[in-house]
N, C-alpha and C. Protein backbone atom coordinates (compact mmCIF):
# COMPACT_ATOMS: atom_id res chain seq x y z
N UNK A 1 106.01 82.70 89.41
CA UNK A 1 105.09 83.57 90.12
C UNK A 1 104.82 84.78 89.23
N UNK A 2 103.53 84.72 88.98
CA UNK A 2 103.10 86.13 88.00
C UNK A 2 102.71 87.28 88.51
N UNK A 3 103.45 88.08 89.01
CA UNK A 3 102.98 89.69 89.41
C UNK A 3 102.48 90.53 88.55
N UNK A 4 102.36 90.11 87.27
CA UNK A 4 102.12 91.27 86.06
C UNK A 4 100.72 92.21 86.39
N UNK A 5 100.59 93.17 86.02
CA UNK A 5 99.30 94.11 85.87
C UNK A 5 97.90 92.86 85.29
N UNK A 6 98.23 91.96 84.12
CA UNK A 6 97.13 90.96 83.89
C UNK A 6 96.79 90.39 85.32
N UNK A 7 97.85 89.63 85.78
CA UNK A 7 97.46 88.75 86.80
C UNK A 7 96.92 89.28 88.08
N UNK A 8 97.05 90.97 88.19
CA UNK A 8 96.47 90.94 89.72
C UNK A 8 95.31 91.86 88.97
N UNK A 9 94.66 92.53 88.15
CA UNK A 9 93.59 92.23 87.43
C UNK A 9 92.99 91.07 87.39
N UNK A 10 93.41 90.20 87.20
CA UNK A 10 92.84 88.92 87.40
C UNK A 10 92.40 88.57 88.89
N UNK A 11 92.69 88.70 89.61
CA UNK A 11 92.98 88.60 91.30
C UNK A 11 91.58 89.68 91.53
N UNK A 12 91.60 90.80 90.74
CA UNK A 12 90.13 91.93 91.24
C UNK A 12 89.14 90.88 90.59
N UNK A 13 89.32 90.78 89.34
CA UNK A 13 88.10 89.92 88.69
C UNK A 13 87.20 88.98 89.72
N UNK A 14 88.43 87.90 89.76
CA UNK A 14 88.03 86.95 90.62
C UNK A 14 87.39 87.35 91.68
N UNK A 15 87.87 87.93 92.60
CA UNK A 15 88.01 88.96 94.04
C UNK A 15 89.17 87.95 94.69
N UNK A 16 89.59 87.39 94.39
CA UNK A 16 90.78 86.79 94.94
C UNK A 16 91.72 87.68 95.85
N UNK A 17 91.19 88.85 96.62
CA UNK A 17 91.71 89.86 97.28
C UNK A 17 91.57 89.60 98.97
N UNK A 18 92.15 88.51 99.24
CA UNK A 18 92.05 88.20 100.41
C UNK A 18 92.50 89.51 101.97
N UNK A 19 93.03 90.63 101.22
CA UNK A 19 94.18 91.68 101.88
C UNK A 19 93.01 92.57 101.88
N UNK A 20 91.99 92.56 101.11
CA UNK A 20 91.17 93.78 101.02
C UNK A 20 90.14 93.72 102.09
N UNK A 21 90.44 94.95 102.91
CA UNK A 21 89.33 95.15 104.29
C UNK A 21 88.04 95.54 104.07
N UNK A 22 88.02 96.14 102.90
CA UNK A 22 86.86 96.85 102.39
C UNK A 22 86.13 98.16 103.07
N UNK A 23 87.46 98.61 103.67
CA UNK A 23 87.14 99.54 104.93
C UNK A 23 88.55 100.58 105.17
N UNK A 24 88.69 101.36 105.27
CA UNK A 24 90.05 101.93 105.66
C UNK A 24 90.69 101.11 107.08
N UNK A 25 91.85 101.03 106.89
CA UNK A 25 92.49 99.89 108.42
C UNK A 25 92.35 101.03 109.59
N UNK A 26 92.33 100.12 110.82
CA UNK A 26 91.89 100.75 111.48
C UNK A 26 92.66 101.70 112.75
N UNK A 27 94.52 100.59 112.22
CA UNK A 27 95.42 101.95 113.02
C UNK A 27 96.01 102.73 111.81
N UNK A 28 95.32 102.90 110.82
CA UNK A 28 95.94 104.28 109.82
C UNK A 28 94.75 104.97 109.84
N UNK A 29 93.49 104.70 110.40
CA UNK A 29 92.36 105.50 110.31
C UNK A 29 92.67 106.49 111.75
N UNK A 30 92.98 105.84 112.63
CA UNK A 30 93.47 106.62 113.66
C UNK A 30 94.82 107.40 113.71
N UNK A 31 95.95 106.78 112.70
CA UNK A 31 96.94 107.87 112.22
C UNK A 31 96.26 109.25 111.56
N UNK A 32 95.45 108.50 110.64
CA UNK A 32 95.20 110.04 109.64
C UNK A 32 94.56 110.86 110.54
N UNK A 33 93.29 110.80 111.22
CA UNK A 33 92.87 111.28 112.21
C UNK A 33 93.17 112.10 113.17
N UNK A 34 94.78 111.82 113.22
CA UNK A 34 95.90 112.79 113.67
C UNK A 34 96.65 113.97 112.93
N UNK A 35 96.30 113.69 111.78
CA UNK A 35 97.05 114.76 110.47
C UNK A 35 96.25 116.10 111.08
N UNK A 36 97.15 116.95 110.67
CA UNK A 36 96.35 118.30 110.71
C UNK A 36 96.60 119.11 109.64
N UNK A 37 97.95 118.90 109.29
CA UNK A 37 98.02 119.67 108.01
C UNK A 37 97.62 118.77 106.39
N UNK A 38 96.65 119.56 106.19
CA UNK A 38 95.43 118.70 104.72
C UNK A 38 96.26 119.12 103.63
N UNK A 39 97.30 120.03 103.70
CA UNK A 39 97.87 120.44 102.01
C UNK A 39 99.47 118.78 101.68
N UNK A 40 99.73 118.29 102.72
CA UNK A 40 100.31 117.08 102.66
C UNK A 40 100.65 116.60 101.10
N UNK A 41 101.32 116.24 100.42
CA UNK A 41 101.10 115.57 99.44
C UNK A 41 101.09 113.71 99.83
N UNK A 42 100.57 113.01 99.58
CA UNK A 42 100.55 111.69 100.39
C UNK A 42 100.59 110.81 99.16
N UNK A 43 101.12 109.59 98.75
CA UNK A 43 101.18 108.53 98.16
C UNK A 43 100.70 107.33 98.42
N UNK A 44 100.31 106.18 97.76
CA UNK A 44 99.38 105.56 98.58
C UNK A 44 100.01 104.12 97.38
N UNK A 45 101.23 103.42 97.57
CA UNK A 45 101.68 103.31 96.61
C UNK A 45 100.77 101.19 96.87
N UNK A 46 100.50 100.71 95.32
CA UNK A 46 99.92 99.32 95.69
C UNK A 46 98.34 99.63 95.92
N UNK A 47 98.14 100.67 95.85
CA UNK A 47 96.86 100.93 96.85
C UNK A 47 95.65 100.14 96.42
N UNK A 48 95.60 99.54 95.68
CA UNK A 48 94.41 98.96 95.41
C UNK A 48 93.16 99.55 95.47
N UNK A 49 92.22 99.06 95.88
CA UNK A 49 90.73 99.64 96.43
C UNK A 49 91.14 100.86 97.02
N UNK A 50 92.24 100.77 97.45
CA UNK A 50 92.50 102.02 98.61
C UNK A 50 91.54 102.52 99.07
N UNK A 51 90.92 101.85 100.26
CA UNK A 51 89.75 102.67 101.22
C UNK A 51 90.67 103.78 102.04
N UNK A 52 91.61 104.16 102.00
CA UNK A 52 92.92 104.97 102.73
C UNK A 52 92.66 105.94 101.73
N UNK A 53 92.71 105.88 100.75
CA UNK A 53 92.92 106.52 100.07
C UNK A 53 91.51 107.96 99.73
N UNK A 54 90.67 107.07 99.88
CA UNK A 54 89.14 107.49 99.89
C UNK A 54 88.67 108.14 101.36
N UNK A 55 89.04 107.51 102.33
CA UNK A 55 88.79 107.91 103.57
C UNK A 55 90.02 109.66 103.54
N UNK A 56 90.75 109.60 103.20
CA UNK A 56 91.89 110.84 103.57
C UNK A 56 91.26 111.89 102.12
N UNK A 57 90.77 111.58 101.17
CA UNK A 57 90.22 112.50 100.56
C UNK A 57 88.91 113.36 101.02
N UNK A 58 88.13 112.34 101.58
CA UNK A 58 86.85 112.74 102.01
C UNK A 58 86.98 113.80 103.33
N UNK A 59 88.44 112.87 103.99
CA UNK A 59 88.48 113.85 105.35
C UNK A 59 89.09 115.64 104.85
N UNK A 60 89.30 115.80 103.54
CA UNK A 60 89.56 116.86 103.21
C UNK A 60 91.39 116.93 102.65
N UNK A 61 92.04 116.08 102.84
CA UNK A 61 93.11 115.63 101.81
C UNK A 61 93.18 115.29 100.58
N UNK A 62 93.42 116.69 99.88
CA UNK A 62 92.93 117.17 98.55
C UNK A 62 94.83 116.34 97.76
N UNK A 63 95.60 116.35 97.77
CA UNK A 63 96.75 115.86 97.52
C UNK A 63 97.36 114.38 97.79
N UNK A 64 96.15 113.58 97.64
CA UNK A 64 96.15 111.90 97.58
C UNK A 64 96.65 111.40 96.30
N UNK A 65 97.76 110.51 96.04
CA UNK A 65 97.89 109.93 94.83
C UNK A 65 97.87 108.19 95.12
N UNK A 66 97.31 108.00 94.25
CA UNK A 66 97.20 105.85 94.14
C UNK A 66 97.96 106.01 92.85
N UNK A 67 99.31 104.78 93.18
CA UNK A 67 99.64 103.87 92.39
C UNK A 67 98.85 102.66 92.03
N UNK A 68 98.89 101.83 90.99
CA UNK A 68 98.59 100.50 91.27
C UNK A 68 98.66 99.82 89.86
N UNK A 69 99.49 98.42 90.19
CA UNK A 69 98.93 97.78 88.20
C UNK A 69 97.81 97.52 87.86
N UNK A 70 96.64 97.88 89.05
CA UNK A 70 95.64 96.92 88.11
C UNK A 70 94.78 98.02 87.56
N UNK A 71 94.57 98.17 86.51
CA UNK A 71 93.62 99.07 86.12
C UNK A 71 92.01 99.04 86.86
N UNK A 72 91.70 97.54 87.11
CA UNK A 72 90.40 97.66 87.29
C UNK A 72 90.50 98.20 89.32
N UNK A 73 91.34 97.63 89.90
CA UNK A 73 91.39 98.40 91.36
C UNK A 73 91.31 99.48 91.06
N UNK A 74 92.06 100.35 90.28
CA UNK A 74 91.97 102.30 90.13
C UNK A 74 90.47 102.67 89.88
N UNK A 75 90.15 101.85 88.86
CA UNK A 75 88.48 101.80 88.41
C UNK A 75 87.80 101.92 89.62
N UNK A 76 87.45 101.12 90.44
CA UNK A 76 87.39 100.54 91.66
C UNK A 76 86.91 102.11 92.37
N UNK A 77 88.29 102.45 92.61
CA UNK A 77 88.65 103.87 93.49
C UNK A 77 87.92 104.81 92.75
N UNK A 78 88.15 105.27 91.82
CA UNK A 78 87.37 105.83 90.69
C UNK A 78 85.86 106.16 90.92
N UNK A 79 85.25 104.82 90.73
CA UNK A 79 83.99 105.01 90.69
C UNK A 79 83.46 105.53 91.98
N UNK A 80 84.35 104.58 93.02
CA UNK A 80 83.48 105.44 94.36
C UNK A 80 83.92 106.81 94.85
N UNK A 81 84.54 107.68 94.18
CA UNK A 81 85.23 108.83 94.46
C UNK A 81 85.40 109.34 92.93
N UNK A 82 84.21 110.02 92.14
CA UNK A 82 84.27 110.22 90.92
C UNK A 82 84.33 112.13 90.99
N UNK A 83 84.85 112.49 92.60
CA UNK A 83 85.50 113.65 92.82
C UNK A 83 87.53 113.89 92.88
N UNK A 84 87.88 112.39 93.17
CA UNK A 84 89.32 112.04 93.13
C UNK A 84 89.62 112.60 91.71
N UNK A 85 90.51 113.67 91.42
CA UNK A 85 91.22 113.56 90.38
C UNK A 85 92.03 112.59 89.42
N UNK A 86 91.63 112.40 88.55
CA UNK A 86 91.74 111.01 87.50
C UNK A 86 93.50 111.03 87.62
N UNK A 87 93.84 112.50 87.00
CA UNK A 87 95.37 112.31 87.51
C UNK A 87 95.99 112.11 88.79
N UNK A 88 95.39 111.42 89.76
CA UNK A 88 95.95 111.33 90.85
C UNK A 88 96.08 109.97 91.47
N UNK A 89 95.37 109.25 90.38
CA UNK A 89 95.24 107.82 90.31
C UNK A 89 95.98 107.18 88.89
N UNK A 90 97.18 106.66 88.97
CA UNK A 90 97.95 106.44 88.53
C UNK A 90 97.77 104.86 88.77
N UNK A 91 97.78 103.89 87.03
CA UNK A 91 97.73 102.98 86.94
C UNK A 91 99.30 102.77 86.24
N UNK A 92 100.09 102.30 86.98
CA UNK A 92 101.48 101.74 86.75
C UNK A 92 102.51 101.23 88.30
N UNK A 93 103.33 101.47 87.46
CA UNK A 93 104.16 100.27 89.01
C UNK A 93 104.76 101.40 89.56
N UNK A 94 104.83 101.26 90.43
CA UNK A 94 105.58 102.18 91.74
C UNK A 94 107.19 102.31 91.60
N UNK A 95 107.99 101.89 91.11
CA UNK A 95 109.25 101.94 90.60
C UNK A 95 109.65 103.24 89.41
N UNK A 96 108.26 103.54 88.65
CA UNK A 96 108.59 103.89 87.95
C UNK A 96 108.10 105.43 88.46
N UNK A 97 107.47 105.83 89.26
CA UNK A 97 107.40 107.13 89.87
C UNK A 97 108.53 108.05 90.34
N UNK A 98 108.23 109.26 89.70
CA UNK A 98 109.38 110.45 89.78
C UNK A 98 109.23 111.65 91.23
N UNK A 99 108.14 111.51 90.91
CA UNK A 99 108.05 112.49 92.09
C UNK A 99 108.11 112.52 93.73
N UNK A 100 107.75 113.57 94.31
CA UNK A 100 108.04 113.49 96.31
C UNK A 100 106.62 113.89 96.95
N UNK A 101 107.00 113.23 98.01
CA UNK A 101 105.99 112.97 98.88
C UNK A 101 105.85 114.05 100.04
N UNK A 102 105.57 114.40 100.88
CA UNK A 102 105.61 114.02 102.56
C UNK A 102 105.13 113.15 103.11
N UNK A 103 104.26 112.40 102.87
CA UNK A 103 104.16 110.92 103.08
C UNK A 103 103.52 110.13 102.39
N UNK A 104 104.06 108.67 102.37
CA UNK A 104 103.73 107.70 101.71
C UNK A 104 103.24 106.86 102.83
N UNK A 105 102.13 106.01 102.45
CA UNK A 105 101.07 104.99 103.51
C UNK A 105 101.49 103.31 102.60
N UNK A 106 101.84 102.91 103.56
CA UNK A 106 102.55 101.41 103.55
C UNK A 106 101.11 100.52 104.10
N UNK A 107 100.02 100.04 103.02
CA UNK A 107 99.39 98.82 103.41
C UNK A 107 99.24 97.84 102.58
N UNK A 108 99.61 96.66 102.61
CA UNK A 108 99.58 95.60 102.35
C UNK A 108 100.65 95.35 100.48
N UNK A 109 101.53 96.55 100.44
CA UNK A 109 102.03 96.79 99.43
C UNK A 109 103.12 95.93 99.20
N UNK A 110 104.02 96.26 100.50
CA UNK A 110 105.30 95.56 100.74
C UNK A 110 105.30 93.97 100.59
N UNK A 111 104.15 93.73 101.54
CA UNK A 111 103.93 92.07 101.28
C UNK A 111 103.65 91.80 99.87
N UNK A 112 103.08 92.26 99.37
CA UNK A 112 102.75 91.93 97.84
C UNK A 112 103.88 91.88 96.79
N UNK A 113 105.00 92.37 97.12
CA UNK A 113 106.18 92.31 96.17
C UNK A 113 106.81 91.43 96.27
N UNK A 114 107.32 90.75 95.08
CA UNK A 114 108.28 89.88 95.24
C UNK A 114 109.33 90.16 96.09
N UNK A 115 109.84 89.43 97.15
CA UNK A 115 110.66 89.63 98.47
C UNK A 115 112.15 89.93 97.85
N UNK A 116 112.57 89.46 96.54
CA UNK A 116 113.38 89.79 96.05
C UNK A 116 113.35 91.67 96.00
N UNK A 117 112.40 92.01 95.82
CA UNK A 117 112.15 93.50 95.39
C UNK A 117 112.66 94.52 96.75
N UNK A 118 112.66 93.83 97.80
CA UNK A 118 112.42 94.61 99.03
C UNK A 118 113.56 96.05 98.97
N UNK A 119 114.72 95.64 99.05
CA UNK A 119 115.78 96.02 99.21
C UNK A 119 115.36 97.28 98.17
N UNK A 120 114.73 97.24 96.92
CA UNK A 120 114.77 97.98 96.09
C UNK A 120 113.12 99.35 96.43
N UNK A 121 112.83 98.27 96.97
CA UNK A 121 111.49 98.99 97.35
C UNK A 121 112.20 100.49 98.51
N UNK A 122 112.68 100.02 99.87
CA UNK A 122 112.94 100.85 100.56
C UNK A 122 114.07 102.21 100.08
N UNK A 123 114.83 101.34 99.12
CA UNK A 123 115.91 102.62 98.31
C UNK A 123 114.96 103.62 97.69
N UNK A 124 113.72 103.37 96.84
CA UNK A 124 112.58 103.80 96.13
C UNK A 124 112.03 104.75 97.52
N UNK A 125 111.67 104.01 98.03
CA UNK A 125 110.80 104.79 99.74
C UNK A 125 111.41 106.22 99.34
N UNK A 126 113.23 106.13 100.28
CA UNK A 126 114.04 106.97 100.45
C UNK A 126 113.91 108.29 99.40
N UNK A 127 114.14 107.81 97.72
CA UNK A 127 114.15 108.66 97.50
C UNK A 127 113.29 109.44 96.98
N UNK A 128 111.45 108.62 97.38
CA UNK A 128 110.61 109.58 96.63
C UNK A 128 109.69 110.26 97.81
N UNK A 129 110.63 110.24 99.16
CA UNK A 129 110.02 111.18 100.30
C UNK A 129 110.96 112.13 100.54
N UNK A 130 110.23 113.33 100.67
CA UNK A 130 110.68 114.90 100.66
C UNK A 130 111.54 114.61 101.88
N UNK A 131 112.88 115.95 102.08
CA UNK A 131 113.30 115.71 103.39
C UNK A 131 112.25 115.69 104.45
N UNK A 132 112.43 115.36 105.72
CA UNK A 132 111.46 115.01 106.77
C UNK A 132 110.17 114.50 106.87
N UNK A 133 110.03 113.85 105.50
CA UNK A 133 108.94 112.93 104.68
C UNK A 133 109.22 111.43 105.63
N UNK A 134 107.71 110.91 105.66
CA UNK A 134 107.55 109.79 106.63
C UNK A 134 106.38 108.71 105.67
N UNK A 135 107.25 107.10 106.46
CA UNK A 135 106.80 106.30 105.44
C UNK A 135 105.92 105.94 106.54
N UNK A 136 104.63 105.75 106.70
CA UNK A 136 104.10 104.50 107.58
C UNK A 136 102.62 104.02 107.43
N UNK A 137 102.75 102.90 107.96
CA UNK A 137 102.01 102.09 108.07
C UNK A 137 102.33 100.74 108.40
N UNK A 138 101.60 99.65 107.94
CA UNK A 138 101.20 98.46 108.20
C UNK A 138 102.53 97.44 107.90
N UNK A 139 102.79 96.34 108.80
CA UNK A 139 103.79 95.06 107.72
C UNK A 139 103.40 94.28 108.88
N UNK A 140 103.18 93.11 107.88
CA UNK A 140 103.12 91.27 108.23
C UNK A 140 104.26 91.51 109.69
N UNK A 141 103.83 90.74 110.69
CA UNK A 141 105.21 90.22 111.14
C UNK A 141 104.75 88.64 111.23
N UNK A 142 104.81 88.17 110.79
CA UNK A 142 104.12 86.52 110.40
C UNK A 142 104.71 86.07 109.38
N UNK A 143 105.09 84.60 109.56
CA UNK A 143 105.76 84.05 108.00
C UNK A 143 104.47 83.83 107.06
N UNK A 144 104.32 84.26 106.09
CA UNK A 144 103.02 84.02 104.88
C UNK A 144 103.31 83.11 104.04
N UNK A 145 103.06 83.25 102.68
CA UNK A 145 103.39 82.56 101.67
C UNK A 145 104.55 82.63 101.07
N UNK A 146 105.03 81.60 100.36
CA UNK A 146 106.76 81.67 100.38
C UNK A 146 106.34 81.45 98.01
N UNK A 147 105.57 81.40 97.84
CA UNK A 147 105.37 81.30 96.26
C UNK A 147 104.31 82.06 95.68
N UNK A 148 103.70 82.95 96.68
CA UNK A 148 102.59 83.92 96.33
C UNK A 148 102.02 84.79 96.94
N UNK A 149 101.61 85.99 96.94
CA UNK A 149 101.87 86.85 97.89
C UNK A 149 100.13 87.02 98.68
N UNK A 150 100.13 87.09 100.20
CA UNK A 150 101.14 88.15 100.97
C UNK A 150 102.30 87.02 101.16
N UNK A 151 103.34 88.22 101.23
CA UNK A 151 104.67 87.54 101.71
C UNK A 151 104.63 87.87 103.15
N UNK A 152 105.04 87.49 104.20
CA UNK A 152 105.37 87.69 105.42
C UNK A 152 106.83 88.22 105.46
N UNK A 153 106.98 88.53 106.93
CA UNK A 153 108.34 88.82 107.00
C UNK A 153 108.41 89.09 108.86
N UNK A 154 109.48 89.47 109.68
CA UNK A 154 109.86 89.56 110.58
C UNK A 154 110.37 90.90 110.90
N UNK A 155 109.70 91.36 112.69
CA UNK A 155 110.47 92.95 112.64
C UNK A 155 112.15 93.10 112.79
N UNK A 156 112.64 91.73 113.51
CA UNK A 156 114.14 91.80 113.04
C UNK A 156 114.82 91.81 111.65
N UNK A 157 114.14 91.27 110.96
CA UNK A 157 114.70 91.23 109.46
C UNK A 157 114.09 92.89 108.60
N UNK A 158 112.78 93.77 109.19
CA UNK A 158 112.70 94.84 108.80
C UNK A 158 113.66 95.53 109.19
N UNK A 159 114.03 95.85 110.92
CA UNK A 159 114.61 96.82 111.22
C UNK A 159 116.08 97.07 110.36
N UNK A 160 116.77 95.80 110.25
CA UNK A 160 117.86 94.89 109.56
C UNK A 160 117.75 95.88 108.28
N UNK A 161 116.96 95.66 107.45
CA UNK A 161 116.51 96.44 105.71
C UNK A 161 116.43 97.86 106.18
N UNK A 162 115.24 98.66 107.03
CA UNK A 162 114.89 99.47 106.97
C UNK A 162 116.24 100.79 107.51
N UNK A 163 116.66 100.21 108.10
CA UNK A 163 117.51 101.58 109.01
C UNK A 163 118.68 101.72 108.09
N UNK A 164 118.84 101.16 107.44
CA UNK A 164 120.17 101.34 106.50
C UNK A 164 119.63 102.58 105.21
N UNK A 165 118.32 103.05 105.23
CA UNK A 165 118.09 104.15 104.31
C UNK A 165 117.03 104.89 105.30
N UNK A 166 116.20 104.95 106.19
CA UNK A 166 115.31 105.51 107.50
C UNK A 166 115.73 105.54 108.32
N UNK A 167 115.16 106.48 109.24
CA UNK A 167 115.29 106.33 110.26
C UNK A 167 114.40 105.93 111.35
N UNK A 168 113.98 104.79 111.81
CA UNK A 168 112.96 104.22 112.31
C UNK A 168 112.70 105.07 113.39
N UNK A 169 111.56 105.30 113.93
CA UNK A 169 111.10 106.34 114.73
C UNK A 169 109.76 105.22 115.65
N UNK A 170 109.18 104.52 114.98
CA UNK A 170 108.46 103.16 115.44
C UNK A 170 108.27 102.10 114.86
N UNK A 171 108.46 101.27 115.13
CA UNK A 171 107.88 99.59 114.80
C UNK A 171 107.34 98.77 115.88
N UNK A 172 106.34 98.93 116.13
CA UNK A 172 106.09 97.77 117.27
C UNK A 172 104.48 97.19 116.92
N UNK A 173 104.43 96.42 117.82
CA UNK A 173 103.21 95.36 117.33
C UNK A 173 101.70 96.99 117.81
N UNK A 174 100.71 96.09 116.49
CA UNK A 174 99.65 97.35 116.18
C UNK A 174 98.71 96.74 117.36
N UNK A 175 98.11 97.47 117.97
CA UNK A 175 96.93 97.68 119.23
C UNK A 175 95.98 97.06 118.63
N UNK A 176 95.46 97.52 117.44
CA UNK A 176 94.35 97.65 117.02
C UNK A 176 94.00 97.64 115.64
N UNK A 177 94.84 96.18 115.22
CA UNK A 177 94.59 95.97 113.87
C UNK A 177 93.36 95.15 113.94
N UNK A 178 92.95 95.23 112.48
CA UNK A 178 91.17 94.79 112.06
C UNK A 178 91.71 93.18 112.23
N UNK A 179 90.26 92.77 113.08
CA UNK A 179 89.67 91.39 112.93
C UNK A 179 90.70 90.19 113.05
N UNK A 180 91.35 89.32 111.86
CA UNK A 180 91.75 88.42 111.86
C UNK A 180 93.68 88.80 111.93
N UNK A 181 93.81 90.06 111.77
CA UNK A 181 95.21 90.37 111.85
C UNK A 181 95.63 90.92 112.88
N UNK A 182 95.13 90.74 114.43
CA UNK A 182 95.42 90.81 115.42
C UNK A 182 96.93 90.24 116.16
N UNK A 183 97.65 90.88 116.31
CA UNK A 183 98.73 89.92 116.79
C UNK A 183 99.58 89.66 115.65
N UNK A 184 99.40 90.14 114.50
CA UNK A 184 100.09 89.87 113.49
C UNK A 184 100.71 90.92 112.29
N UNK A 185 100.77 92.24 113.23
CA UNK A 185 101.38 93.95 112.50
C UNK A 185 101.94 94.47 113.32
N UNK A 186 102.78 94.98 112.24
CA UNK A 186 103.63 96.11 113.25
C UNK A 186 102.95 97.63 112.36
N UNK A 187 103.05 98.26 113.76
CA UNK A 187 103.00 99.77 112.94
C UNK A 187 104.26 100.30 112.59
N UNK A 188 104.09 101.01 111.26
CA UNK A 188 105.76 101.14 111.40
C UNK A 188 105.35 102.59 111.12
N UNK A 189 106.81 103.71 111.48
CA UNK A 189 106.56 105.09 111.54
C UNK A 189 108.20 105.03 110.87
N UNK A 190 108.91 105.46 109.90
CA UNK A 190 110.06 105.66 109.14
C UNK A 190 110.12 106.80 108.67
N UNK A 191 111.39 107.56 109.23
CA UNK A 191 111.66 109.19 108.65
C UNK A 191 112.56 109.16 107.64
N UNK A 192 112.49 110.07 106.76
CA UNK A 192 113.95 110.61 106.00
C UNK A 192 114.46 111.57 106.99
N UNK A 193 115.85 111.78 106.56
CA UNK A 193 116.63 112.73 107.37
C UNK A 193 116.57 113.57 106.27
């Protein structure tokens, strides 16, 4: 299984982006919607196209950062937001980030990692959110693909991973996820202490 920066470049090329809404989702459009404080620093890690990412700048969230391997997704973001600060769009892997958050936005990231990674992903969460820094967003609760991603996963097997470094505050199935992923998300809301 090839995760490299080539191969999901390859995946934009193609559009082989089956995850991409082409739209900001529609229970983090109603999270952000709730923000009030705009000086936030927010992470947006995987982000791809990140319409999240674009939608929370425009709403006046000047402290947005995108991870992502693919150069041409950042491009992507880039072009349609050629007010986004170039340094704030970061083409590399999310592992290798130093800095803190107050929050980081979880869409379609987690599934995308090798499931082996998980464990390492949420230790990562932990320590690149400020104290009382919050992780949330979106996760599969559906079994997916077992040799290519999205990966699926289960909210017993999250809560299981997640609470051993968060403190879960919500997970339950999303109201009002887009279109074909109805019945098939949890929202998740995860604190640092």
């Amino acid at each position: 299984m090839d995760l490299s920066s080539n191969a999901w470049n390859t995946r934009y090329l193609n559009n082989d982006i089956g995850w991409d809404l082409g739209e900001v989702s529609p229970p983090l459009k109603e999270y952000f919607d709730q923000l009030e404080n705009k000086e936030i620093k927010i992470l947006i890690p995987g982000g791809g196209n990140s319409y999240e990412a674009e939608y929370l700048f425009r709403s006046g969230f000047k402290n947005v950062f995108v991870v992502d391997l693919s150069k041409i997704a950042i491009d992507n973001l880039q072009k349609r937001n050629p007010n986004l600060p170039a340094s704030q769009l970061i083409i590399g892997n999310f592992f290798d980030i130093e800095d803190s958050f107050d929050l980081i936005i979880e869409q379609t990231f987690f599934c995308a990692l090798d499931p082996n990674l998980r464990e390492d992903y949420i230790v990562k969460m932990n320590y690149l959110l400020k104290p009382k820094g919050k992780l949330v967003g979106l996760l599969f609760n559906v079994p997916l693909n077992t040799d290519k991603p999205p990966f699926g996963g289960n909210k017993t097997a999250y809560v299981s991973s997640f609470k051993k470094y968060l403190k879960i505050d919500k997970m339950e199935s999303c109201y009002n996820s887009y279109g074909n992923r109805k019945g098939r998300e949890l929202f998740v809301k995860l604190l640092k202490s």
